[in-house]
N, C-alpha and C. Protein backbone atom coordinates (compact mmCIF):
# COMPACT_ATOMS: atom_id res chain seq x y z
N UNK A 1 0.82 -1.19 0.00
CA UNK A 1 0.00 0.00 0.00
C UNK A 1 0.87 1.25 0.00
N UNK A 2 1.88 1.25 0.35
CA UNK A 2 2.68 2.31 1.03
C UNK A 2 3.57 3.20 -0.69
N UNK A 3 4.22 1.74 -1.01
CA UNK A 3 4.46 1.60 -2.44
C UNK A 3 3.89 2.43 -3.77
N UNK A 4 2.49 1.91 -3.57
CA UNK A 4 1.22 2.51 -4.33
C UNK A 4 1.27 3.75 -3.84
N UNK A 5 0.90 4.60 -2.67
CA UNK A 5 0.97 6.20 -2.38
C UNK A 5 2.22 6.84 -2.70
N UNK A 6 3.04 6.15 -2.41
CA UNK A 6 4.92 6.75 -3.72
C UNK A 6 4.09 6.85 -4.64
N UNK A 7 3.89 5.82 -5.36
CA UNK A 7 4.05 5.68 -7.02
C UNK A 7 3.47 6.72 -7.35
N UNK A 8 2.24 7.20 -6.45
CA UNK A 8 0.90 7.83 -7.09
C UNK A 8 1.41 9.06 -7.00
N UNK A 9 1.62 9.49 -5.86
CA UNK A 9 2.43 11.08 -5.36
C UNK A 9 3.40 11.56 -6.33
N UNK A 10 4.12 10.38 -6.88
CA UNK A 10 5.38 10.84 -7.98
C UNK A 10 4.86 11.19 -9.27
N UNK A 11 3.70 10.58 -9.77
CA UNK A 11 2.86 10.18 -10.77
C UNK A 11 2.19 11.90 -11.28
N UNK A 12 1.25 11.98 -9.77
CA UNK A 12 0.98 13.32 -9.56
C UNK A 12 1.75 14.69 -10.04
N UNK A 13 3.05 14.55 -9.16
CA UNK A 13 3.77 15.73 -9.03
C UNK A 13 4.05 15.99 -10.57
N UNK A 14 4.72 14.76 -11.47
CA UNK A 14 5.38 14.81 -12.51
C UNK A 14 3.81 15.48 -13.77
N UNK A 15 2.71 14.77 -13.61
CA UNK A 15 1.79 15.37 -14.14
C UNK A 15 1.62 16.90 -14.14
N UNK A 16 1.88 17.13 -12.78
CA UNK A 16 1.44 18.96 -12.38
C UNK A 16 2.45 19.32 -13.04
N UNK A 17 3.21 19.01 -13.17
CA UNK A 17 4.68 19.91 -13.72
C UNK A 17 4.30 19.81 -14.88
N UNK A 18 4.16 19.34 -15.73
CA UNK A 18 3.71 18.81 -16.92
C UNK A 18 3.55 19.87 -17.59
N UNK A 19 2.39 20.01 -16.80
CA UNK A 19 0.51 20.88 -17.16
C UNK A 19 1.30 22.04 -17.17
N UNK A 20 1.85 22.70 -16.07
CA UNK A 20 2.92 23.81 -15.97
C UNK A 20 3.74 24.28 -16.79
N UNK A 21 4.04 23.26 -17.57
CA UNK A 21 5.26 23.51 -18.50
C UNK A 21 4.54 24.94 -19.46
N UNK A 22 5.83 25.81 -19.51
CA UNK A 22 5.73 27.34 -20.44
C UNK A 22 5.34 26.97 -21.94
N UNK A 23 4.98 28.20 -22.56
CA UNK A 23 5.22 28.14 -23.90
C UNK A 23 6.18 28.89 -24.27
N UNK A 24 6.80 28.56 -25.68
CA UNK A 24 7.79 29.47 -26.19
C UNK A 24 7.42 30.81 -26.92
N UNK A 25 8.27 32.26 -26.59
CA UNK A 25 7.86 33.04 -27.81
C UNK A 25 9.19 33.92 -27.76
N UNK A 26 10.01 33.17 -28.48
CA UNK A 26 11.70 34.11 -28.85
C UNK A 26 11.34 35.29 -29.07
N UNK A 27 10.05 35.72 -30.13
CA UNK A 27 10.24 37.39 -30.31
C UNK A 27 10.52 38.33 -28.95
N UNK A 28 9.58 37.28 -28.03
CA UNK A 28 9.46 38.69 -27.26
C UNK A 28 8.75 39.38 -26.98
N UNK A 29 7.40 39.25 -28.07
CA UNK A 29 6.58 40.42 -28.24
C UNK A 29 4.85 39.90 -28.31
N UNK A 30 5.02 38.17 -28.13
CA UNK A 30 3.48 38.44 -28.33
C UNK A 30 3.26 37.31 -26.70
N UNK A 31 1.76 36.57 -27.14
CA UNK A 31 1.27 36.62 -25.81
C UNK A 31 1.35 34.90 -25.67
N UNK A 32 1.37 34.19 -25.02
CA UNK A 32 1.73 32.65 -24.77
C UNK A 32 0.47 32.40 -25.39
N UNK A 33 0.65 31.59 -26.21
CA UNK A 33 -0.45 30.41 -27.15
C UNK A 33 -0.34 31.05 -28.45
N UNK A 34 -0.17 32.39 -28.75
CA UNK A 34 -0.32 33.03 -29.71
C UNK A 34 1.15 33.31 -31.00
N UNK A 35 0.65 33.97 -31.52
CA UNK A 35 2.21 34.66 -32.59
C UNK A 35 2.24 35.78 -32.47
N UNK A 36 3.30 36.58 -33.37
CA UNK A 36 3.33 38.00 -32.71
C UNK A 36 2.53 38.97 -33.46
N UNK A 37 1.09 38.43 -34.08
CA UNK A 37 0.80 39.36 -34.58
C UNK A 37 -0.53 39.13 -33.53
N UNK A 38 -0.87 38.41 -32.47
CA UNK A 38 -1.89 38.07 -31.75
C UNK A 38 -2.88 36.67 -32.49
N UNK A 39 -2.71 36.58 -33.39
CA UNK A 39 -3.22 35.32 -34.05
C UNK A 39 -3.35 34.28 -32.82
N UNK A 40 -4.40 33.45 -33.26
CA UNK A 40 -4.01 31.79 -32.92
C UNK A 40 -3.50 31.02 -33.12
N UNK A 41 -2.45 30.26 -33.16
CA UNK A 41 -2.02 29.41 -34.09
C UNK A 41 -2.53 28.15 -34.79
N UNK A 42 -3.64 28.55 -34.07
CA UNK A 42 -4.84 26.97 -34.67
C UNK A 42 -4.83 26.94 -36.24
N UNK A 43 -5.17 28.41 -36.14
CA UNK A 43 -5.79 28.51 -37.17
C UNK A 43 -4.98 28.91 -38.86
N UNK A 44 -3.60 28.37 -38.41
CA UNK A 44 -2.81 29.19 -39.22
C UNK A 44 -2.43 27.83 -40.22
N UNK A 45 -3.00 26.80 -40.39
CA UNK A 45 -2.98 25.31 -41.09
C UNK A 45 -1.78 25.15 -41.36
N UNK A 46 -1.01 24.49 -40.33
CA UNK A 46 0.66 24.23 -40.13
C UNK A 46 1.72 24.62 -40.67
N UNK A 47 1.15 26.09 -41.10
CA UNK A 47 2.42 26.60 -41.75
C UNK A 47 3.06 27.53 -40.51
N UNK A 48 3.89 26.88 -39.34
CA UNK A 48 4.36 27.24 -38.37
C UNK A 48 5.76 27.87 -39.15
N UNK A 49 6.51 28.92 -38.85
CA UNK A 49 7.27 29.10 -39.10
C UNK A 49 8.58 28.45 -38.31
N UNK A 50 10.09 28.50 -38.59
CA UNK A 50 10.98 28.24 -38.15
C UNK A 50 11.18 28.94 -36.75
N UNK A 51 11.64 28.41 -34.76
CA UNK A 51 11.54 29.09 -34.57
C UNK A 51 12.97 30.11 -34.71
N UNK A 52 13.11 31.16 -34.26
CA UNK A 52 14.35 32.50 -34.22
C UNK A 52 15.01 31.74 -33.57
N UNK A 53 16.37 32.50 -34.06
CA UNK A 53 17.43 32.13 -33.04
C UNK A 53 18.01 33.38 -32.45
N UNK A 54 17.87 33.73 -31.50
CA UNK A 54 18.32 34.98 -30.68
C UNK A 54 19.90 34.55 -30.72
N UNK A 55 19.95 36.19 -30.08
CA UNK A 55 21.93 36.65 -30.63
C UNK A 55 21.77 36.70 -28.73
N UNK A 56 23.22 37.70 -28.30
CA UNK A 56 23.58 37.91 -27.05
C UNK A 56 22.89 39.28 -26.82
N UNK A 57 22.35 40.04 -25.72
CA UNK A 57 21.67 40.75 -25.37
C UNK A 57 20.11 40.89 -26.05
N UNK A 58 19.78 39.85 -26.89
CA UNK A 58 18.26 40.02 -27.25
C UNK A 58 17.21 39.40 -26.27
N UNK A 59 15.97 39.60 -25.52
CA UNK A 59 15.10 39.45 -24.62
C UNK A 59 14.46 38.30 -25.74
N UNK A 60 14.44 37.18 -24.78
CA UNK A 60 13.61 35.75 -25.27
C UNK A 60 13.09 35.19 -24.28
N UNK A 61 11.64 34.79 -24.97
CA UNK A 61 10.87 34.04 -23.23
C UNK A 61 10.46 32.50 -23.60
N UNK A 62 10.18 32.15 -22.56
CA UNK A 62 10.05 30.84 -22.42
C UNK A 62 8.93 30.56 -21.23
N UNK A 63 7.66 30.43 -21.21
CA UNK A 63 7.12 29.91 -20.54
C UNK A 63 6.96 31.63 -19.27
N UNK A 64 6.89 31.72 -18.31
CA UNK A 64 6.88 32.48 -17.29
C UNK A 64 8.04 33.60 -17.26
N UNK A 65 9.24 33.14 -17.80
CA UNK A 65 10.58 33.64 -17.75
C UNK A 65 10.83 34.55 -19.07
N UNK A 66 11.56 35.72 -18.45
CA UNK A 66 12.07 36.58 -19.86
C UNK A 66 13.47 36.40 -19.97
N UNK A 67 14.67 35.82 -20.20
CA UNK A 67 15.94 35.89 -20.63
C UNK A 67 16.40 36.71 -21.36
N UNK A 68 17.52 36.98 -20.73
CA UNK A 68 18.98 38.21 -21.49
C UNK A 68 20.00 37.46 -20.90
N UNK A 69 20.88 36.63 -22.43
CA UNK A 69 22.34 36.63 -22.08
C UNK A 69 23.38 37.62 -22.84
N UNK A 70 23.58 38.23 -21.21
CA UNK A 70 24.96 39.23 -21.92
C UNK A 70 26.31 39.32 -22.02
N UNK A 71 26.44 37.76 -21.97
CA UNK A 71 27.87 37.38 -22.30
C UNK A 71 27.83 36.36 -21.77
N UNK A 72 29.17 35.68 -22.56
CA UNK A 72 29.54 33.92 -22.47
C UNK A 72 30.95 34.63 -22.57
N UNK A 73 31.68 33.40 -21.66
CA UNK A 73 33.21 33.63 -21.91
C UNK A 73 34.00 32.43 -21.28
N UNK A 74 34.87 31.79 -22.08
CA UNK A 74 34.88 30.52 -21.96
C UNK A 74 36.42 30.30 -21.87
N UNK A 75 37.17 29.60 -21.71
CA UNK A 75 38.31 29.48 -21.32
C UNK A 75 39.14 29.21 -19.52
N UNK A 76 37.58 29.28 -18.81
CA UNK A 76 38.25 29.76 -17.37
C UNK A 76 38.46 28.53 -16.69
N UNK A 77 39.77 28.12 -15.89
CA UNK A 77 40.08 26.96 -15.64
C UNK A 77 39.48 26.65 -13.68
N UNK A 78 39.42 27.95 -13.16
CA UNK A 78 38.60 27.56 -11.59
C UNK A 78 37.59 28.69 -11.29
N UNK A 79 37.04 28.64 -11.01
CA UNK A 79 35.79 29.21 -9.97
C UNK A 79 35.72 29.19 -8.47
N UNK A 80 35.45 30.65 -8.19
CA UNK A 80 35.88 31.00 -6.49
C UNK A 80 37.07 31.84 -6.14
N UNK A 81 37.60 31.23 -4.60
CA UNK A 81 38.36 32.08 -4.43
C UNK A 81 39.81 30.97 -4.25
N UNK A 82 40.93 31.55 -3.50
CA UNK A 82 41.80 30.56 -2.71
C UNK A 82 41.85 29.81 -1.97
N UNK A 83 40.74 29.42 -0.87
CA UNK A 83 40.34 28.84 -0.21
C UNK A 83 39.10 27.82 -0.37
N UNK A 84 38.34 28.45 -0.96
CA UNK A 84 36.78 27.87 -1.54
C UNK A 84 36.90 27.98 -3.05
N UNK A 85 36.26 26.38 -3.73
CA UNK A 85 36.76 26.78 -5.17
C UNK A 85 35.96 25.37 -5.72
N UNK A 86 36.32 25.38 -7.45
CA UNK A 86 36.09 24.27 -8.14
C UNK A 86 36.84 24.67 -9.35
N UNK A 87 37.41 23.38 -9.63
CA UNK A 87 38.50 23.50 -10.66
C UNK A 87 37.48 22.91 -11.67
N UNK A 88 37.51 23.13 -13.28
CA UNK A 88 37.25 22.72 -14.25
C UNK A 88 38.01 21.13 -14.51
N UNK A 89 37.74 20.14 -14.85
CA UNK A 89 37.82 19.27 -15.74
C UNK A 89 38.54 19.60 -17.19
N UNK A 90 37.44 20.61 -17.46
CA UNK A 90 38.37 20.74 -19.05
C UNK A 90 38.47 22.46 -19.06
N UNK A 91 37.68 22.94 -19.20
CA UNK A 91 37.43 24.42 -19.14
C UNK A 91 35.81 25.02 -18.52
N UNK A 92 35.97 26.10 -17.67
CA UNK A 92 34.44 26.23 -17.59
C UNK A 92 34.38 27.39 -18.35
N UNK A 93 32.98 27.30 -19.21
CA UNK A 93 32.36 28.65 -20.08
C UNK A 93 31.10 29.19 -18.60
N UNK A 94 31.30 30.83 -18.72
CA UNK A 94 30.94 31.20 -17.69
C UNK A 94 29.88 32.37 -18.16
N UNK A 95 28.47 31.86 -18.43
CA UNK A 95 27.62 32.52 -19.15
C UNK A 95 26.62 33.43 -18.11
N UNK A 96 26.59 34.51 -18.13
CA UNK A 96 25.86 36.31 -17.57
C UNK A 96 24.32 36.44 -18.10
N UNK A 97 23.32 35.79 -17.27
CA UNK A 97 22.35 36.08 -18.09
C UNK A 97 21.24 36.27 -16.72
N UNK A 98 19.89 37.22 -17.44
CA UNK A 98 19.24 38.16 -16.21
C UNK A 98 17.94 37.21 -17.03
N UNK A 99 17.44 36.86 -15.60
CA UNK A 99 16.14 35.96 -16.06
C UNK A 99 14.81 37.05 -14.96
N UNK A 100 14.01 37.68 -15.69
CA UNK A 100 13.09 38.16 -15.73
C UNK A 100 11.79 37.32 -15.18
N UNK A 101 10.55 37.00 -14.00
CA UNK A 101 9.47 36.61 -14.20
C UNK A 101 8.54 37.48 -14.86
N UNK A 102 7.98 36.94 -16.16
CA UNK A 102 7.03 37.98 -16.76
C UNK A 102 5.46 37.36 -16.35
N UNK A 103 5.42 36.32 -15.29
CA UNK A 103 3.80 35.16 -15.27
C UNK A 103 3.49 36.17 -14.37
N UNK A 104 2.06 35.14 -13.68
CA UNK A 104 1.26 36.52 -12.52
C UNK A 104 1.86 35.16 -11.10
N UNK A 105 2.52 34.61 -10.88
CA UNK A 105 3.12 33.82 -9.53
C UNK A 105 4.42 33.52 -9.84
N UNK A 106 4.79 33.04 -9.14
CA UNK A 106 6.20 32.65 -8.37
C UNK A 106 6.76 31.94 -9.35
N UNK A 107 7.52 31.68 -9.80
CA UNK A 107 8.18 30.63 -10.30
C UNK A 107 9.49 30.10 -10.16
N UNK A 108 10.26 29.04 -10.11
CA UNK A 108 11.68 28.43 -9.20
C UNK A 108 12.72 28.43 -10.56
N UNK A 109 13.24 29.16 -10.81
CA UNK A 109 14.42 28.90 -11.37
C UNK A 109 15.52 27.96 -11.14
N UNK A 110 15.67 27.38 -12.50
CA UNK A 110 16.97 26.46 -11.98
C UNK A 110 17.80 26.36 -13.01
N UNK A 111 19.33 26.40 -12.35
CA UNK A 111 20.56 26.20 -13.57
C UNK A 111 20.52 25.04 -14.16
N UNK A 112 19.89 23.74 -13.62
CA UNK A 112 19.53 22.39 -13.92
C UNK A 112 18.85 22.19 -15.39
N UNK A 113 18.48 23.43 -15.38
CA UNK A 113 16.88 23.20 -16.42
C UNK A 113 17.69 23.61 -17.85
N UNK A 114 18.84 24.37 -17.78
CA UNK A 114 19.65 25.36 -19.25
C UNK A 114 20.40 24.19 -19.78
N UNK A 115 20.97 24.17 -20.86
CA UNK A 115 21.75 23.58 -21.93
C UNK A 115 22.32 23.91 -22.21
N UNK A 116 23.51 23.95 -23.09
CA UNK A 116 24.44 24.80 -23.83
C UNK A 116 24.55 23.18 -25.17
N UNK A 117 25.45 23.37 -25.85
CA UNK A 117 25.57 22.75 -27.69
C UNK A 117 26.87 23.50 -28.09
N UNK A 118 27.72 22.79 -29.00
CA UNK A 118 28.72 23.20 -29.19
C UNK A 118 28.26 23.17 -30.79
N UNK A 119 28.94 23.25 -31.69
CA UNK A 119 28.78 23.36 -33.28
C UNK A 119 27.86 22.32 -33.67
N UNK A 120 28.89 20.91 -33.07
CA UNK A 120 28.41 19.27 -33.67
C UNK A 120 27.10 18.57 -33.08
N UNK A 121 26.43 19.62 -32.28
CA UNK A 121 24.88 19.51 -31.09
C UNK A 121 25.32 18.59 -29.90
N UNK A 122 26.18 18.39 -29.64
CA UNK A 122 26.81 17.85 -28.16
C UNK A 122 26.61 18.91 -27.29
N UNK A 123 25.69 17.93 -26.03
CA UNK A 123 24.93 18.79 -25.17
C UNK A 123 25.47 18.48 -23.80
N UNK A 124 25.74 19.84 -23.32
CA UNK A 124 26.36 20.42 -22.16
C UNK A 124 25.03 20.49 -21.08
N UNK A 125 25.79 20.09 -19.37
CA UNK A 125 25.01 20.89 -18.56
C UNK A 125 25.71 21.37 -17.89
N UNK A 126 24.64 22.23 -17.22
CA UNK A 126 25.23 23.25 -16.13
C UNK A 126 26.28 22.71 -15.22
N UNK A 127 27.40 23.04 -14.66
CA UNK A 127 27.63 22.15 -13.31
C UNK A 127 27.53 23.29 -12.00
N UNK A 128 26.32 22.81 -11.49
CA UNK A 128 26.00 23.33 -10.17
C UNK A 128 27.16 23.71 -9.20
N UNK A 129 27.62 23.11 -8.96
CA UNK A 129 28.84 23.25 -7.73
C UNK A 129 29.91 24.18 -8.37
N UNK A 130 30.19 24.37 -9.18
CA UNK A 130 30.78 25.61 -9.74
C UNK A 130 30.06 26.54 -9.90
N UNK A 131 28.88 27.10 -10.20
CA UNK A 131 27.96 27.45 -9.93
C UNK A 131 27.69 28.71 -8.48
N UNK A 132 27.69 27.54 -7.49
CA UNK A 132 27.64 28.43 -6.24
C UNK A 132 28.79 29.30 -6.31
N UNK A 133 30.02 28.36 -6.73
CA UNK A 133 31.15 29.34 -6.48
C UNK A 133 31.10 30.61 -7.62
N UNK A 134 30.94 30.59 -8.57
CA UNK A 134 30.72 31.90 -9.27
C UNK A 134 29.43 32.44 -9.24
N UNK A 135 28.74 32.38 -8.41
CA UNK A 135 27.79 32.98 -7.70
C UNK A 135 27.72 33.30 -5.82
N UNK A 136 27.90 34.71 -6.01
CA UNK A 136 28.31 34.82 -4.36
C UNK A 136 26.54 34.81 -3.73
N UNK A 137 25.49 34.84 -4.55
CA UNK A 137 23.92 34.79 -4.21
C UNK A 137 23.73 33.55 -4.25
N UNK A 138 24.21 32.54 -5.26
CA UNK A 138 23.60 31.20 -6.01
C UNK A 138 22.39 31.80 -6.79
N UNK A 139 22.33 33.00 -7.27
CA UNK A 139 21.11 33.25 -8.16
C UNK A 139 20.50 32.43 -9.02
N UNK A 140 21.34 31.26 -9.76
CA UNK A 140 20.98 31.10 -10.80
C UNK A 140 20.60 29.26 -10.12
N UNK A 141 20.63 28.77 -8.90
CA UNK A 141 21.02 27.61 -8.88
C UNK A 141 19.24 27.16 -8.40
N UNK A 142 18.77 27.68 -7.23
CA UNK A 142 17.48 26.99 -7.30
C UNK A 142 16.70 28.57 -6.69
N UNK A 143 15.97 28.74 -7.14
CA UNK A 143 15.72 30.46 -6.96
C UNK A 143 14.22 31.02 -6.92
N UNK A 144 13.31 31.03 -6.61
CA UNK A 144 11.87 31.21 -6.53
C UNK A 144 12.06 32.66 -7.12
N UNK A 145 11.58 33.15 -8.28
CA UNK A 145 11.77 34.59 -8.62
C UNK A 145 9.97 34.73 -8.42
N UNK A 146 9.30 35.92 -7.90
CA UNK A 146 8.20 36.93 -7.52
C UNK A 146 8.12 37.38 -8.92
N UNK A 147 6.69 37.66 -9.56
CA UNK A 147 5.90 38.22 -10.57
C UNK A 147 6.89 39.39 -10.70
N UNK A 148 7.39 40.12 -11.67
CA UNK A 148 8.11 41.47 -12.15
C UNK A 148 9.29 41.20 -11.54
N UNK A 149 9.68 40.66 -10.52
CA UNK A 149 11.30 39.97 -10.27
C UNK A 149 12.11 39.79 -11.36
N UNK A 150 13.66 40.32 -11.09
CA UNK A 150 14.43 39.33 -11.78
C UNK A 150 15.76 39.63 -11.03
N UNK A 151 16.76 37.93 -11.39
CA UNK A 151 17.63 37.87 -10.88
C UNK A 151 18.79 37.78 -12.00
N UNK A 152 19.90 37.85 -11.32
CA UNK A 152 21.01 37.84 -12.71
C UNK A 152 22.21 37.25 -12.01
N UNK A 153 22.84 36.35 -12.99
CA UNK A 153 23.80 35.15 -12.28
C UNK A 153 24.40 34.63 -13.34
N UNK A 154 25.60 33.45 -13.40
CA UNK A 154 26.18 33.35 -13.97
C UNK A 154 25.99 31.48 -13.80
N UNK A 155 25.56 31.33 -15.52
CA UNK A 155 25.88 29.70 -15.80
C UNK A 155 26.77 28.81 -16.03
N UNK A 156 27.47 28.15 -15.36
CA UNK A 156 28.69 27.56 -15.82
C UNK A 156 28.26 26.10 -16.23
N UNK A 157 29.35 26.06 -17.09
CA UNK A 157 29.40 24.86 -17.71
C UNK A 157 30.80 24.29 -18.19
N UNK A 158 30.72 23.00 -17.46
CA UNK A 158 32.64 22.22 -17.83
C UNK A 158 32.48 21.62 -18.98
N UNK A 159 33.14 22.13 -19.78
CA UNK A 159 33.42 21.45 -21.07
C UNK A 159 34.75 21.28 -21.50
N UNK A 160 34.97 20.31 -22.70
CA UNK A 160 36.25 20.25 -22.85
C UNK A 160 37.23 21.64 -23.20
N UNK A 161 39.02 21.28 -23.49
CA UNK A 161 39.60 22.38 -23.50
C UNK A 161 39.33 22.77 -24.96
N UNK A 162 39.37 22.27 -26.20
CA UNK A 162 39.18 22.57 -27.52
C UNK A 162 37.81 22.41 -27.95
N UNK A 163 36.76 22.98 -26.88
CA UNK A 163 35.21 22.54 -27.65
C UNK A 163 34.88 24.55 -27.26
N UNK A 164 34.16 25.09 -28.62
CA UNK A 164 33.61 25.80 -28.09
C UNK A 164 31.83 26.11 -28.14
N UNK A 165 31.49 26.49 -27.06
CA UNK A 165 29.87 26.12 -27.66
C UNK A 165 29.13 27.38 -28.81
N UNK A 166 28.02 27.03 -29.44
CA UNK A 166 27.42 27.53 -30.33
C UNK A 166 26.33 28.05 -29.68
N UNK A 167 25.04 27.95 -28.74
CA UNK A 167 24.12 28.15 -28.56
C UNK A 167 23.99 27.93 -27.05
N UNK A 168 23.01 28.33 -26.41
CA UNK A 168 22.43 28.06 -25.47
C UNK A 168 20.74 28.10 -25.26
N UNK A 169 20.16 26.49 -24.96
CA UNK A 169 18.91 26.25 -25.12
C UNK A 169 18.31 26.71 -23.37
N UNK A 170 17.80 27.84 -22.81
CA UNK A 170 17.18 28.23 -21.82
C UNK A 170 15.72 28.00 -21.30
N UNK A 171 15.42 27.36 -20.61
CA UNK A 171 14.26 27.14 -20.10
C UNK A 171 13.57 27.34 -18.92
N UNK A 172 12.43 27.50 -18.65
CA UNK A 172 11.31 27.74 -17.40
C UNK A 172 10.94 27.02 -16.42
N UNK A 173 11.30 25.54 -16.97
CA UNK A 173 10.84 24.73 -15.97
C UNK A 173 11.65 23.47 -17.19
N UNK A 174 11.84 22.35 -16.92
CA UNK A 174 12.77 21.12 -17.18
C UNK A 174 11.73 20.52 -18.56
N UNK A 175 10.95 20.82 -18.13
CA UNK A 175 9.30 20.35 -19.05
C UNK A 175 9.01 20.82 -20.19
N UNK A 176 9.63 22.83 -20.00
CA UNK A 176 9.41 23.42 -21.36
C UNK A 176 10.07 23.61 -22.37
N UNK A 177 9.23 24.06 -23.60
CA UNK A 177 9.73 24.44 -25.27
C UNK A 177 11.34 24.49 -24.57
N UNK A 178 11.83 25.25 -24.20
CA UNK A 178 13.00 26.37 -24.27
C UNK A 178 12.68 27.20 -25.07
N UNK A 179 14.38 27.91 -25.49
CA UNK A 179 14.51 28.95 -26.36
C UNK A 179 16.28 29.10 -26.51
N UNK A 180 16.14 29.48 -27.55
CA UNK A 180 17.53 29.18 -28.12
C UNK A 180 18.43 30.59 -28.63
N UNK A 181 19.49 30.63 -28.00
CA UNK A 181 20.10 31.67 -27.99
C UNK A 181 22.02 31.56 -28.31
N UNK A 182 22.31 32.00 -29.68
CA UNK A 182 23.23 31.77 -30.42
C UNK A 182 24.42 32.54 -29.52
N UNK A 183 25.69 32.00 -29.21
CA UNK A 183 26.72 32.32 -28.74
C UNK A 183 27.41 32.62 -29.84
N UNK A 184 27.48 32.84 -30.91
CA UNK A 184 28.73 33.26 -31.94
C UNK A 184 28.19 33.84 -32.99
């Protein structure tokens, strides 16, 4: 019996999140379900367009969240200080980006949820524990941002020494679209 109330509770949670999951709209400019001219997209008989690929400082949303990355910079071999620290593996790329809530509640940010891609689509994650250390807040690591909130923090990611990445896929919750934002 006990078994069965796990299963169900997990079953649950993963459903709610689900349902939760954002929609995408890279422009920027129109309203979740819609395009940017206010249309429906029902009704537009699958001629969906390609979506954008945002540059560095362009505003892209995803679900609840508004994103701005204003810089990537990659080459850095530790994070922290002399005492407190995390060394890279191969190199960490150390990406600056201000995540905006644009929904009407709360929503939890997490560095868990972002991606990064190098040229050949080899997919990067965040590594948390470097993370805290180039974050003296942990802004970016598990973060409840308030309606008109936003926080700004830095994503790291260990990658090798001769890989550099191409993009970064940003998201609202682990569940949603993303949105995709070109590093080069």
């Amino acid at each position: 019996m006990r078994k069965t109330t796990i299963l169900g509770l997990l079953l649950a949670t993963t459903v709610a999140l689900g349902c939760g999951a954002g929609t995408t709209d890279t422009a920027g400019s129109g309203a979740a379900g819609g395009n940017a001219s206010g249309e429906d997209d029902a009704g537009q008989d699958d001629k969906k367009e390609p979506a954008k690929t945002a540059k560095l400082g362009d505003k892209v949303r995803d679900g609840k969240f508004e994103f701005t990355v204003k810089s990537a910079k990659c080459g850095t071999a530790k994070v922290g200080n002399d005492l407190l620290g995390e060394k890279a593996q191969g190199q960490f790329c150390l990406v600056t980006v201000n995540v905006r809530n644009i929904g009407k509640e709360s929503q939890m940010f997490s560095d868990g949820s972002q991606k990064a891609y190098d040229a050949a689509g080899t997919e990067y994650s965040t590594d948390s524990t470097a993370g805290i250390y180039a974050n003296e807040d942990a802004a970016t690591l598990f973060n409840e941002i308030n309606p008109g909130n936003q926080v700004a923090g830095v994503l790291v990611f260990d990658i090798p020494k001769k890989v550099k990445l191409s993009k970064l896929e940003l998201h609202d919750s682990p569940f949603s679209g993303g949105v995709t934002v070109a590093l080069a």
